[in-house]
Protein backbone atom coordinates (compact mmCIF):
# COMPACT_ATOMS: atom_id res chain seq x y z
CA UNK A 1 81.75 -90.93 22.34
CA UNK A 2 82.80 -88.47 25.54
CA UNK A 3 80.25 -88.65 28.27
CA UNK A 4 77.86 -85.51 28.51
CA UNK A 5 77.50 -85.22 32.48
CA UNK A 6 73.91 -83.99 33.37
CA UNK A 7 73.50 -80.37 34.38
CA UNK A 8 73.12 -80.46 37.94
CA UNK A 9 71.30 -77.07 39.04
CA UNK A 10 73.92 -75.13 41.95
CA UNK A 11 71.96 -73.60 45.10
CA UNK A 12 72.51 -69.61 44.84
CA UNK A 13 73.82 -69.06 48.67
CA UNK A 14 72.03 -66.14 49.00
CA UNK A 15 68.90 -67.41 47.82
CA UNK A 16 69.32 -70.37 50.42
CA UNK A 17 70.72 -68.29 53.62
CA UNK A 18 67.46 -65.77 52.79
CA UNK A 19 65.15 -68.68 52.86
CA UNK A 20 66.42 -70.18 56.10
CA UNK A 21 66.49 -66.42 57.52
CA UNK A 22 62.76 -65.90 56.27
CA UNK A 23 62.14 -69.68 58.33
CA UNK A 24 63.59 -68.34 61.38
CA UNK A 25 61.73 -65.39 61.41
CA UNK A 26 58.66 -67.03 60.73
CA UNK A 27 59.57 -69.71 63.63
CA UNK A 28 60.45 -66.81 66.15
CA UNK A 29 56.60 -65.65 65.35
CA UNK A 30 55.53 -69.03 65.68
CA UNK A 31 57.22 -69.23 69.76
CA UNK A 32 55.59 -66.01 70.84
CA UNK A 33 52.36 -67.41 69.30
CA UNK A 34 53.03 -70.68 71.43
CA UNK A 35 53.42 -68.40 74.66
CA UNK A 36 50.07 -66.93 73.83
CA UNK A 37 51.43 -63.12 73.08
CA UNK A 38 48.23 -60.91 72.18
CA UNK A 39 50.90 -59.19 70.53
CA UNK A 40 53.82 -59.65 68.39
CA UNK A 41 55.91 -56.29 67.42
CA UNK A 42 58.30 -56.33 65.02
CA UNK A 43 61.20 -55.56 67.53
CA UNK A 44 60.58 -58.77 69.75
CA UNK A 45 60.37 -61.12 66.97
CA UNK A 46 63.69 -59.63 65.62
CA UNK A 47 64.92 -60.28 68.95
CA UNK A 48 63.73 -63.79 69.38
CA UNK A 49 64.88 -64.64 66.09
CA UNK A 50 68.09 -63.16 66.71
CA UNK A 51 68.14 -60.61 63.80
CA UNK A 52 67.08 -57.17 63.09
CA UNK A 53 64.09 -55.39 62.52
CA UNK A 54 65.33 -53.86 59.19
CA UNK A 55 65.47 -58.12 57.98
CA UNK A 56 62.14 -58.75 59.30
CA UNK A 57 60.43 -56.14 57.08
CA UNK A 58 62.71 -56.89 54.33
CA UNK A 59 61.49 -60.35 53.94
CA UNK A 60 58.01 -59.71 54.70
CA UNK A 61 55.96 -56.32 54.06
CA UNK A 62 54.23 -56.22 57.21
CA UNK A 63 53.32 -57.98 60.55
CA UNK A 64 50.09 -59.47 59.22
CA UNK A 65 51.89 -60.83 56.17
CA UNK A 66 54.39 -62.50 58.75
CA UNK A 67 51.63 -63.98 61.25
CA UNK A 68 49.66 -65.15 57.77
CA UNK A 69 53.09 -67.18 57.12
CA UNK A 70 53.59 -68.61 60.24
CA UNK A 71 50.43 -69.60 61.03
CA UNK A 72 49.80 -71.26 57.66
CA UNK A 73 53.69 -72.95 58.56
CA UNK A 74 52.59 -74.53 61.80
CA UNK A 75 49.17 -76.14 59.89
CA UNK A 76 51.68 -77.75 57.51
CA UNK A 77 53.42 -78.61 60.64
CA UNK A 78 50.83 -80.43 62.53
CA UNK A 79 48.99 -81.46 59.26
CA UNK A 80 52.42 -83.98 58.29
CA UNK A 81 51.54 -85.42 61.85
CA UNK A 82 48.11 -86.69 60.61
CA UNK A 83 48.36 -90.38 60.07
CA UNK A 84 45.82 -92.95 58.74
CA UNK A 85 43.10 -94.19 60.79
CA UNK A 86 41.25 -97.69 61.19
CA UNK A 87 37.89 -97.60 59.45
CA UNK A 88 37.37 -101.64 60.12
CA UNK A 89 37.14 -103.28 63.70
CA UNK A 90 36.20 -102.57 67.18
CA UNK A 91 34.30 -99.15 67.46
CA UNK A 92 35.93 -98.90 70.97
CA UNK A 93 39.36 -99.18 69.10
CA UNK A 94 38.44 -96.67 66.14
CA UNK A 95 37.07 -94.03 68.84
CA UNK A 96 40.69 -94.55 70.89
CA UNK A 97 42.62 -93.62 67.52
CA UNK A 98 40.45 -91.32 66.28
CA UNK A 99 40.13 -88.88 70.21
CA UNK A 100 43.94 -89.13 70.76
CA UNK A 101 45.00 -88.01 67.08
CA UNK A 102 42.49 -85.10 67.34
CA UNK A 103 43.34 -84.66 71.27
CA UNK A 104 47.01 -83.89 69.94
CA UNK A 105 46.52 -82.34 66.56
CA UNK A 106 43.81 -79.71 68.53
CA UNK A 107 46.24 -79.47 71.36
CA UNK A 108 48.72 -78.27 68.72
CA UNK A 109 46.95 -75.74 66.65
CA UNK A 110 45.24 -73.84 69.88
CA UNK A 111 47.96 -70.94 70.09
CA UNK A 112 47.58 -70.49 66.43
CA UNK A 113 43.70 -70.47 66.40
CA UNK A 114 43.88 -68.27 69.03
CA UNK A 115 46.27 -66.17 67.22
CA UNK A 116 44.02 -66.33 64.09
CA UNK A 117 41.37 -64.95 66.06
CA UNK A 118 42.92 -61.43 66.98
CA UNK A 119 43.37 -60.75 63.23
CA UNK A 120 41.41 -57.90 62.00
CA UNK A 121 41.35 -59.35 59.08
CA UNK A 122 42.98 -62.90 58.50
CA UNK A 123 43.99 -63.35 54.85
CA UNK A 124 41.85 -65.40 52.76
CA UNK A 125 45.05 -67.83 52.66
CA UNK A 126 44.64 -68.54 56.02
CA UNK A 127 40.96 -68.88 56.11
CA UNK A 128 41.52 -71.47 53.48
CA UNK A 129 43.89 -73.20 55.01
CA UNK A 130 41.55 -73.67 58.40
CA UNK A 131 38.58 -74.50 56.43
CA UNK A 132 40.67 -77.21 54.43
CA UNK A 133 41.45 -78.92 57.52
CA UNK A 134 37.97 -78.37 59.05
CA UNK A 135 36.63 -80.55 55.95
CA UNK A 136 39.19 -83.01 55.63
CA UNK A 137 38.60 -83.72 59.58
CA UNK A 138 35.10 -84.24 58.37
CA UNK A 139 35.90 -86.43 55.67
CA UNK A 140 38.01 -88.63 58.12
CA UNK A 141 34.73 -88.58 60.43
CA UNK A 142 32.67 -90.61 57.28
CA UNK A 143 35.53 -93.02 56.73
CA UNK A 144 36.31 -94.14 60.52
CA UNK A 145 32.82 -94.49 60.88
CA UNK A 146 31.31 -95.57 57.68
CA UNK A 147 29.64 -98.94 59.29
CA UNK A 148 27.23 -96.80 61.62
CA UNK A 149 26.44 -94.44 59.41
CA UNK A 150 25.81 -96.09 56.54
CA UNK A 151 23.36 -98.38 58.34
CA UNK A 152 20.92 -95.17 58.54
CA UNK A 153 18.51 -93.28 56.67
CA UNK A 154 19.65 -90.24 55.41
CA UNK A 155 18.95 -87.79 57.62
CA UNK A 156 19.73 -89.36 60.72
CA UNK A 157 22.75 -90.23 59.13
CA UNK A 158 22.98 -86.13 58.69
CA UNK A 159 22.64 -85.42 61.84
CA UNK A 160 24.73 -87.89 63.37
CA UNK A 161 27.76 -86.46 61.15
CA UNK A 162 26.82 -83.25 62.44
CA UNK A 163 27.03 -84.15 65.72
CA UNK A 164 30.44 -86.02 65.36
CA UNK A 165 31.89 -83.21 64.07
CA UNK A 166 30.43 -80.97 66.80
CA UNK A 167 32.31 -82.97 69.45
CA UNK A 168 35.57 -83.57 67.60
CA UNK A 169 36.48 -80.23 66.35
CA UNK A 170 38.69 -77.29 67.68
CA UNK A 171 35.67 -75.50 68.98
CA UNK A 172 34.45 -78.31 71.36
CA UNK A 173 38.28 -78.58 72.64
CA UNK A 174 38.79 -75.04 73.26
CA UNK A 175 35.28 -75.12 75.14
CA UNK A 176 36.53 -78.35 77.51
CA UNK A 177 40.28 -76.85 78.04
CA UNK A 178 39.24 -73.03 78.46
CA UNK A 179 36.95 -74.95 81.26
CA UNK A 180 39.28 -76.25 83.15
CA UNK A 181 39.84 -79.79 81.78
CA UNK A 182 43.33 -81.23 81.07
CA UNK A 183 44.05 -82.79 77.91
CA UNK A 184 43.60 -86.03 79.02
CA UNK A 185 40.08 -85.22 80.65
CA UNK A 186 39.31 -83.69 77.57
CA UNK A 187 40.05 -86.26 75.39
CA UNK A 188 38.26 -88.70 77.44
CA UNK A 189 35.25 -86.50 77.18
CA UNK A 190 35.54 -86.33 73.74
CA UNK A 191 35.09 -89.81 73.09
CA UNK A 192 32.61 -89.90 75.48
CA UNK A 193 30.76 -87.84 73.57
CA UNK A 194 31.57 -90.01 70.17
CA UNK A 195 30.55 -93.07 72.23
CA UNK A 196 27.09 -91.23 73.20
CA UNK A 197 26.22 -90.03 69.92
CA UNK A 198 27.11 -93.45 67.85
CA UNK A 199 25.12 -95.27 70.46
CA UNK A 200 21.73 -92.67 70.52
CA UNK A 201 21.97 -93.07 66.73
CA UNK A 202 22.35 -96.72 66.76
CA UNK A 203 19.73 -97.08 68.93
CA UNK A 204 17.70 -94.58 67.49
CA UNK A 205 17.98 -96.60 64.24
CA UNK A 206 16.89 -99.63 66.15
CA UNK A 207 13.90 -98.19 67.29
CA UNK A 208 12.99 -96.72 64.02
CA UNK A 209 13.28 -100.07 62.27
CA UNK A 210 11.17 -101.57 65.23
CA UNK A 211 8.26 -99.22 64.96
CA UNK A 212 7.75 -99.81 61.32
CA UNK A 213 8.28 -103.86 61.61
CA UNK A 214 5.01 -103.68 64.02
CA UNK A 215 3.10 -101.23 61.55
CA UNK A 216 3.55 -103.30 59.04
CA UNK A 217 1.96 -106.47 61.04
């Protein structure tokens, strides 16, 4: 019996070369958001991304369409730089992982929360796509530090989750960098603020559990 080779699907070129073309465009928005342009006009992102105006609008309907695709391209960018954190051992070790990965994923996303922030009206795509991360960066907050919080009642437990992701979000690092603070000093001050809050709740706890021991004598 002859051999049926598999259908093996063939690339149109066109379809591929307007893809990459529709990347580069969206890349070129993605530098002048990384230089901190208030604005981005349609003839200097054709010029940074070395094509013309008449291609920019034909593979995107309008400017906000093109900042909603490059934005939501560099949180898939810094989002495959996320990598698994220790939830066992040494709080001092877990608080070292935990401020530099933030330190650096913040660090990243800056010019395009900034940029997000001069929208009129950002897209409900976008809006998504920053709340996704803001929970998931809480979700990592419970894991990493399951042992301390799980040793409280629940709503000091509450509170201290709050508070951790107060100090550990892209609000707090704005605050500390817009102040003055280089990355470094404001990752330091981040953990010292992780260190401060695990430790008041810790002791917190302590006391609590103290207080009711004598009560109950």
């Amino acid at each position: 019996m002859k051999r049926t080779e598999a259908a093996v699907p063939v690339t149109d070129g066109r379809t591929e070369r307007g893809r990459q073309t529709r990347e580069k465009i969206a890349d070129a928005m993605l530098s002048l958001i990384d230089e901190n342009q208030a604005h981005f006009p349609a003839d200097k992102v054709a010029e940074r991304a070395g094509v013309s105006r008449r291609l920019v609008f034909h593979h995107f309907a309008d400017m906000a369409e093109l900042a909603e695709v490059a934005v939501n391209r560099r949180l898939e960018q810094l989002a495959a730089q996320i990598r698994p954190l220790p939830t066992e051992g040494p709080r001092e070790l877990r608080v070292a992982a935990l401020t530099e990965q933030r330190a650096r994923i913040l660090e990243g996303v800056t010019p395009a929360r900034l940029a997000v922030m001069r929208l009129e009206n950002p897209s409900p795509r976008i809006q998504e796509a920053v709340q996704q991360m803001l929970d998931f960066a809480r979700l990592r907050l419970t894991q990493i530090f399951a042992a301390e919080l799980d040793a409280l009642p629940e709503s000091a437990r509450t509170d201290l989750l709050h508070g951790l992701d107060a100090v550990t979000t892209w609000s707090a690092w704005y605050h500390w960098r817009s102040g003055g603070l280089s990355t470094e000093q404001a990752r330091r001050t981040m953990a010292a603020a992780v260190h401060a809050l695990l430790a008041g709740a810790g002791a917190g706890a302590g006391a609590g559990a103290g207080a009711g021991a004598e009560a109950g004598d």
